[in-house]
N, C-alpha and C. Protein backbone atom coordinates (compact mmCIF):
# COMPACT_ATOMS: atom_id res chain seq x y z
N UNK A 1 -9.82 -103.35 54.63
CA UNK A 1 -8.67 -102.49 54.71
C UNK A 1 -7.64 -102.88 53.65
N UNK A 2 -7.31 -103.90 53.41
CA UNK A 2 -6.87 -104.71 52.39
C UNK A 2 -6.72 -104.10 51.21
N UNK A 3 -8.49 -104.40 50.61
CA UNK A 3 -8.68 -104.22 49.67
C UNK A 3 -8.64 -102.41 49.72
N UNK A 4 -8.56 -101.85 50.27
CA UNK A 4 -8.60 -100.57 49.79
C UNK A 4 -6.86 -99.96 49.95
N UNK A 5 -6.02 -100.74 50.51
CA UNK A 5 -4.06 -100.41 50.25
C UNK A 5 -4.26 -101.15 48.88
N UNK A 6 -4.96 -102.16 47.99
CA UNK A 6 -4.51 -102.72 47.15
C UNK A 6 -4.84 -101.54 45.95
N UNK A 7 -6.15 -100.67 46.26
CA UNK A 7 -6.75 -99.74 45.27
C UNK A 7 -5.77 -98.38 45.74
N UNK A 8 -5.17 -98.38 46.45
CA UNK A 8 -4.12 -96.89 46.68
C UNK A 8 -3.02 -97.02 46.16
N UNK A 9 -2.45 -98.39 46.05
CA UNK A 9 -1.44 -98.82 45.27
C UNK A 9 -1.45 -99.24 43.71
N UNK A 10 -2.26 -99.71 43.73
CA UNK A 10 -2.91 -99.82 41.94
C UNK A 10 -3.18 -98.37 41.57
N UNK A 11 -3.51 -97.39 41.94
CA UNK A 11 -3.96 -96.27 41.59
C UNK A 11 -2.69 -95.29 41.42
N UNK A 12 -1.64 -95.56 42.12
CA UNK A 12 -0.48 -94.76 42.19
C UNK A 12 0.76 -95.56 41.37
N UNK A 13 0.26 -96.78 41.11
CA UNK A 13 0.88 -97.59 39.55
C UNK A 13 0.84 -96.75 38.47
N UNK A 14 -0.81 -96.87 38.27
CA UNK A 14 -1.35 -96.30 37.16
C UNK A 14 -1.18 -94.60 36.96
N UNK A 15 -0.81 -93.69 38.08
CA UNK A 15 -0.26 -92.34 37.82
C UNK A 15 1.05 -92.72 37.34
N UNK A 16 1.76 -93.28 38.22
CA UNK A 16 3.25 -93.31 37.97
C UNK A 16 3.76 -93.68 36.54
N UNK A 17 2.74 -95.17 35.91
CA UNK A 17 3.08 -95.41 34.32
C UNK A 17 2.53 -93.75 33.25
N UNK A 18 1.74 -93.31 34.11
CA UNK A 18 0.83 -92.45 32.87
C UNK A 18 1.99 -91.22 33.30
N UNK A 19 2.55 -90.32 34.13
CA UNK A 19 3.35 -89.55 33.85
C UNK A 19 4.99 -90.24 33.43
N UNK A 20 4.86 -91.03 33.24
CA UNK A 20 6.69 -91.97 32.32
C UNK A 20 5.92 -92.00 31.37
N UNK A 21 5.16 -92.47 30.70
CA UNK A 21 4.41 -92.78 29.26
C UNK A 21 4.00 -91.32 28.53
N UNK A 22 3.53 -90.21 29.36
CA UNK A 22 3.39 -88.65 28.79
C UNK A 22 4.93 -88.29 28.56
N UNK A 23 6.05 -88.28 29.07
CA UNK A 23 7.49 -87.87 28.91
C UNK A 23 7.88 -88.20 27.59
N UNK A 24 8.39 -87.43 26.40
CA UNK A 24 9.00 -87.18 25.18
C UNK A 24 10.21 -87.21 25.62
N UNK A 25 11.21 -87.84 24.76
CA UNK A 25 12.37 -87.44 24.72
C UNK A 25 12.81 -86.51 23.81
N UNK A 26 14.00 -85.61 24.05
CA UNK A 26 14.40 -84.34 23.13
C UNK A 26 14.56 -84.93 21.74
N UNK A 27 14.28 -84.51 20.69
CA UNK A 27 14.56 -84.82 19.62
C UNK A 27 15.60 -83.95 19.48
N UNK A 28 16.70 -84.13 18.16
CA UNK A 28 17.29 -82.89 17.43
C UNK A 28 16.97 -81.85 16.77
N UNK A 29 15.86 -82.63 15.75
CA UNK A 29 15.13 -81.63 14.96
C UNK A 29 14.08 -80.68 15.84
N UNK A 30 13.84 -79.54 15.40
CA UNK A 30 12.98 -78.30 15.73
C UNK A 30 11.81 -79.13 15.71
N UNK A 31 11.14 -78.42 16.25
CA UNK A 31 9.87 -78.42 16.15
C UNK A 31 8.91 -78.04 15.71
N UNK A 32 9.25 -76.86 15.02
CA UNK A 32 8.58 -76.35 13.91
C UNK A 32 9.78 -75.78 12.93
N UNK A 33 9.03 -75.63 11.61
CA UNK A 33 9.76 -74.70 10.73
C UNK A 33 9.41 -73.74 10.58
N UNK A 34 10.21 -72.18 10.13
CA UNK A 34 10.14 -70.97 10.05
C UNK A 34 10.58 -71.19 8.68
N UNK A 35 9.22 -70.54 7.53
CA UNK A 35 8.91 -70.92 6.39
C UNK A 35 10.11 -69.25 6.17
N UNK A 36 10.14 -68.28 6.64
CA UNK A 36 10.93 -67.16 6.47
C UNK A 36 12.31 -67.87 6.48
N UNK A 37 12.75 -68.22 6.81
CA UNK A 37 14.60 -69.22 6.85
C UNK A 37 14.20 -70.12 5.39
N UNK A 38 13.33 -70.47 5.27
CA UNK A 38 13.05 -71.42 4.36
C UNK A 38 13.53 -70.31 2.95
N UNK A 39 12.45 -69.36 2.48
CA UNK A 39 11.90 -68.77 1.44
C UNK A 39 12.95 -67.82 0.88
N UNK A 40 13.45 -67.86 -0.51
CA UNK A 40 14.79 -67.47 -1.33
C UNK A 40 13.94 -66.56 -2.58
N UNK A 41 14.21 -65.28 -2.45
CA UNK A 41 13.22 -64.80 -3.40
C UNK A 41 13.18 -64.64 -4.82
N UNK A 42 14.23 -65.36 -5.25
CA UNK A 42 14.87 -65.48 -6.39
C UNK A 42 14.37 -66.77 -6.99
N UNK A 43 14.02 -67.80 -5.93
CA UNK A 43 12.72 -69.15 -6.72
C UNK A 43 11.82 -68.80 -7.44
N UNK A 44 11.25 -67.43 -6.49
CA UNK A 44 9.48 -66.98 -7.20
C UNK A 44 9.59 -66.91 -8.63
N UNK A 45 8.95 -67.75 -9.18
CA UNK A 45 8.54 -67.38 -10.65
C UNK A 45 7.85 -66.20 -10.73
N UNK A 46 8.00 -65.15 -12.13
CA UNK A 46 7.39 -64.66 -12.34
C UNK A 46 7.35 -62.82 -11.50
N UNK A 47 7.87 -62.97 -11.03
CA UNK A 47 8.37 -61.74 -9.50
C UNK A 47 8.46 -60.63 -10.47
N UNK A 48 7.85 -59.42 -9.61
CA UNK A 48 8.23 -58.18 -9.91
C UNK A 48 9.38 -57.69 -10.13
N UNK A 49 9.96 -56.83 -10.60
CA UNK A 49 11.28 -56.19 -10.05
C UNK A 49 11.32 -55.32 -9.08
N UNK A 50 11.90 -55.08 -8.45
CA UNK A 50 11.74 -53.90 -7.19
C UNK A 50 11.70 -52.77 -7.77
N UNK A 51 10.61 -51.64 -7.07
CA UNK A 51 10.68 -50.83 -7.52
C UNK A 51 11.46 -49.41 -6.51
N UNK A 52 11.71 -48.35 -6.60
CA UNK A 52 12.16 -47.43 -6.11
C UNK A 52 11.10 -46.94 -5.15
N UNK A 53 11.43 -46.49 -3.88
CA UNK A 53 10.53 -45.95 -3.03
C UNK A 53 9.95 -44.47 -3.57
N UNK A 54 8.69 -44.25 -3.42
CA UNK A 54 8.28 -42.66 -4.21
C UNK A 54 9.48 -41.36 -3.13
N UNK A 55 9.55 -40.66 -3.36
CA UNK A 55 9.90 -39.52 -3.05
C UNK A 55 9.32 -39.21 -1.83
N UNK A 56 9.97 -38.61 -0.70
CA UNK A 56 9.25 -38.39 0.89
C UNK A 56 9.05 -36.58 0.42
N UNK A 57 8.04 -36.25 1.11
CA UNK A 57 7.12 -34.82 0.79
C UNK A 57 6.79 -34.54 2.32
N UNK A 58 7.03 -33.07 2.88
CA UNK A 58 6.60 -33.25 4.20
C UNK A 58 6.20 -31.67 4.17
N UNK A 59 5.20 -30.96 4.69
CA UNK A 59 4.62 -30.39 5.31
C UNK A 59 5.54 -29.12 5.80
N UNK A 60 5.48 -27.58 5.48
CA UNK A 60 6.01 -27.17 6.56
C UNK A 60 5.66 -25.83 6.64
N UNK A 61 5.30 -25.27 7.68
CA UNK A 61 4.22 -23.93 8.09
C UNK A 61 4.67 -23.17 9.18
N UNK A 62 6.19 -23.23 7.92
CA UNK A 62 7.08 -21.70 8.66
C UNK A 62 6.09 -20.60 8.44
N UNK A 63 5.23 -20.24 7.16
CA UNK A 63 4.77 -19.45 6.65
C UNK A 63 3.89 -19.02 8.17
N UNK A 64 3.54 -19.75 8.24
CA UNK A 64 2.26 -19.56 9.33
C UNK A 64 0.86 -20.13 9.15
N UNK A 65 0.52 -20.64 7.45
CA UNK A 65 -0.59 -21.16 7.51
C UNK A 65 -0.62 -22.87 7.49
N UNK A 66 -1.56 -22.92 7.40
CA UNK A 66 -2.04 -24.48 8.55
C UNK A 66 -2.44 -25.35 6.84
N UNK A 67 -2.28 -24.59 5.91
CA UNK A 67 -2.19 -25.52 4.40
C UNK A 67 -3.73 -26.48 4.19
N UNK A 68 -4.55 -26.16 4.62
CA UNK A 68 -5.54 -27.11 5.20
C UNK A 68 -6.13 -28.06 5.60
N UNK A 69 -5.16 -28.12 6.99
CA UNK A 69 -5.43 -28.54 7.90
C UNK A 69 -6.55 -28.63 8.60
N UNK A 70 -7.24 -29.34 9.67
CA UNK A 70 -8.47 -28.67 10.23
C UNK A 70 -8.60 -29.63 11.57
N UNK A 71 -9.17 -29.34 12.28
CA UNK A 71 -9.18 -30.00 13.38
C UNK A 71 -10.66 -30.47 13.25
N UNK A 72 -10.45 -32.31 13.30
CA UNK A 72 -11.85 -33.42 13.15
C UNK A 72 -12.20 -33.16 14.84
N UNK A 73 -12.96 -34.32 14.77
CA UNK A 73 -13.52 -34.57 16.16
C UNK A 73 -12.36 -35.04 17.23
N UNK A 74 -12.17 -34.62 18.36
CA UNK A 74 -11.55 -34.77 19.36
C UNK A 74 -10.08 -33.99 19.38
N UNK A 75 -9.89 -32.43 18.59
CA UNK A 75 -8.70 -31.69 18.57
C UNK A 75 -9.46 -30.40 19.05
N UNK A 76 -8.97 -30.06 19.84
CA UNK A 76 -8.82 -28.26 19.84
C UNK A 76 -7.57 -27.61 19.60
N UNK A 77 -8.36 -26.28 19.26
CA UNK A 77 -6.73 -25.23 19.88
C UNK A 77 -5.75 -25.81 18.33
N UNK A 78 -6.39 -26.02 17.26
CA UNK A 78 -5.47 -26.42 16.15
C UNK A 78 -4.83 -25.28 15.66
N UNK A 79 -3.56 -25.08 15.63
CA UNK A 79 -3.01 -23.81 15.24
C UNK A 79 -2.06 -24.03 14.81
N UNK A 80 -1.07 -23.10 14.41
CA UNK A 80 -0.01 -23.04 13.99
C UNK A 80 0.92 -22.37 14.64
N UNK A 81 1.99 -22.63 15.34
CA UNK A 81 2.74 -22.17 16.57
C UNK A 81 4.46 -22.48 15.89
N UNK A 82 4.90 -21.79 15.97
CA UNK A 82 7.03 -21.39 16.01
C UNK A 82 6.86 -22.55 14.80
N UNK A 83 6.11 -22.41 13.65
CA UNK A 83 6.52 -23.37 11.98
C UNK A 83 5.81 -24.03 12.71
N UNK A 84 4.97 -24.95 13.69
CA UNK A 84 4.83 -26.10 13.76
C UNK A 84 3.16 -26.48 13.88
N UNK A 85 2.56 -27.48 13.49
CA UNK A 85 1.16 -27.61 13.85
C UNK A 85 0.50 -27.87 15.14
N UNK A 86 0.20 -27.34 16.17
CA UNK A 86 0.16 -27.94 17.38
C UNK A 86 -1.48 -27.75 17.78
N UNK A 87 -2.08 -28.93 18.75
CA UNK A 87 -3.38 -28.72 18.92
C UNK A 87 -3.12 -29.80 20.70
N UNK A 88 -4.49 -30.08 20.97
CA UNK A 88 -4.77 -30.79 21.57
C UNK A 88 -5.94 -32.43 21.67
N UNK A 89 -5.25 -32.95 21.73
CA UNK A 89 -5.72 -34.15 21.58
C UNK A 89 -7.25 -33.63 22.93
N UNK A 90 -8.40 -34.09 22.83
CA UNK A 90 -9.72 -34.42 23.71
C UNK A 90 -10.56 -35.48 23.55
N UNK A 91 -10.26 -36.65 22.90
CA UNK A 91 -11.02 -37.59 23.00
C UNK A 91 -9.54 -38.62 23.07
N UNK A 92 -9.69 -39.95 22.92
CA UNK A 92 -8.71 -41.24 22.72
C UNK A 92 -8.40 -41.25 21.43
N UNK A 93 -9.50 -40.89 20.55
CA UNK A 93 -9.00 -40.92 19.27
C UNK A 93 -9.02 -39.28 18.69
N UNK A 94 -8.10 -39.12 18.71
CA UNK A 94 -8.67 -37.65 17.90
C UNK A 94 -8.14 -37.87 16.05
N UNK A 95 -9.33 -36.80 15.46
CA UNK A 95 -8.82 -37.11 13.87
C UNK A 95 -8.38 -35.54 13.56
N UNK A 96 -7.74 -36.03 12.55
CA UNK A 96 -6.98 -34.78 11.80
C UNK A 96 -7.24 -34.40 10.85
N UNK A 97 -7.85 -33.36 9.95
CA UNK A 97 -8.60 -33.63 8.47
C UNK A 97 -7.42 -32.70 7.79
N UNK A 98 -7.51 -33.40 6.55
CA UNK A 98 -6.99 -33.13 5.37
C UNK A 98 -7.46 -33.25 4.07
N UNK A 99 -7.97 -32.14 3.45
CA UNK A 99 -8.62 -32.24 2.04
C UNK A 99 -7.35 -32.72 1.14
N UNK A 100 -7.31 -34.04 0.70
CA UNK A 100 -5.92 -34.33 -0.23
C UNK A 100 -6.57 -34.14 -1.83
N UNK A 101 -6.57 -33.31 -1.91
CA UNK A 101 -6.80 -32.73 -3.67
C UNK A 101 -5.75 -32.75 -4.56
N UNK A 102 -4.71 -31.81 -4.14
CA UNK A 102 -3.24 -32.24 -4.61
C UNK A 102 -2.20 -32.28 -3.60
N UNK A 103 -1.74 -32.94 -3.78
CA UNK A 103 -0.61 -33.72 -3.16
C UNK A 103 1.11 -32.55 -3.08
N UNK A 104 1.58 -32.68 -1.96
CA UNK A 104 2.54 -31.27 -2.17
C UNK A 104 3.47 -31.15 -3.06
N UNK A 105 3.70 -32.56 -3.55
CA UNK A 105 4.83 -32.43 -5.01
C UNK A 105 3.97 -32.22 -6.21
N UNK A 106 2.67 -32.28 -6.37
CA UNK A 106 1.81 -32.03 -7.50
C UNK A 106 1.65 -33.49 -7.88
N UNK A 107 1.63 -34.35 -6.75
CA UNK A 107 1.19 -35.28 -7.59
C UNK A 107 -0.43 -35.87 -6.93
N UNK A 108 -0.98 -36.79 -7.67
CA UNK A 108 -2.34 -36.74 -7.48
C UNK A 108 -3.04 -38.22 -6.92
């Protein structure tokens, strides 16, 4: 009986040192660095210059036609309703086709 309070007590030593010995104390410093806080884009050697965003071009079928448009796999009912393109989604993915030949500002 002895010997087995001496192994319940030795055993609850050895938890007690091993969770004080796992415990860190807080440091100041982080713990990691965020290379974005770090990075000044004016170091980069060699850097592009920025360029201007292209021009926004959008779509619009007051006219009534659908510009060719077409309904892929998983659209029905693709039409053209009050200027606007409207269909129905029938699968999770549905696709939308567009022959892009030229581009609506004429560009290519």
């Amino acid at each position: 009986m002895a010997a087995r309070r001496v192994l319940v007590v030795g055993a609850l030593v050895l938890a007690g040192a091993a969770v004080h010995g796992c415990h860190r104390g807080r440091s100041a410093e982080p713990l990691s660095i965020r290379l974005v806080d770090l990075y000044h884009p004016e170091a980069v050697e060699g850097r592009q210059a920025a360029t201007a965003a292209p021009p926004r071009f959008e779509w619009h079928f007051t006219d009534g036609d659908a510009h060719g448009w077409q309904a892929g796999i998983g659209i029905s009912g693709l039409a053209v309703k009050d200027g606007r393109l409207v269909g129905r989604s029938t699968t999770a993915v549905p696709l939308l086709l567009y022959d892009l030949k030229v581009w609506p500002n004429g560009r290519c």
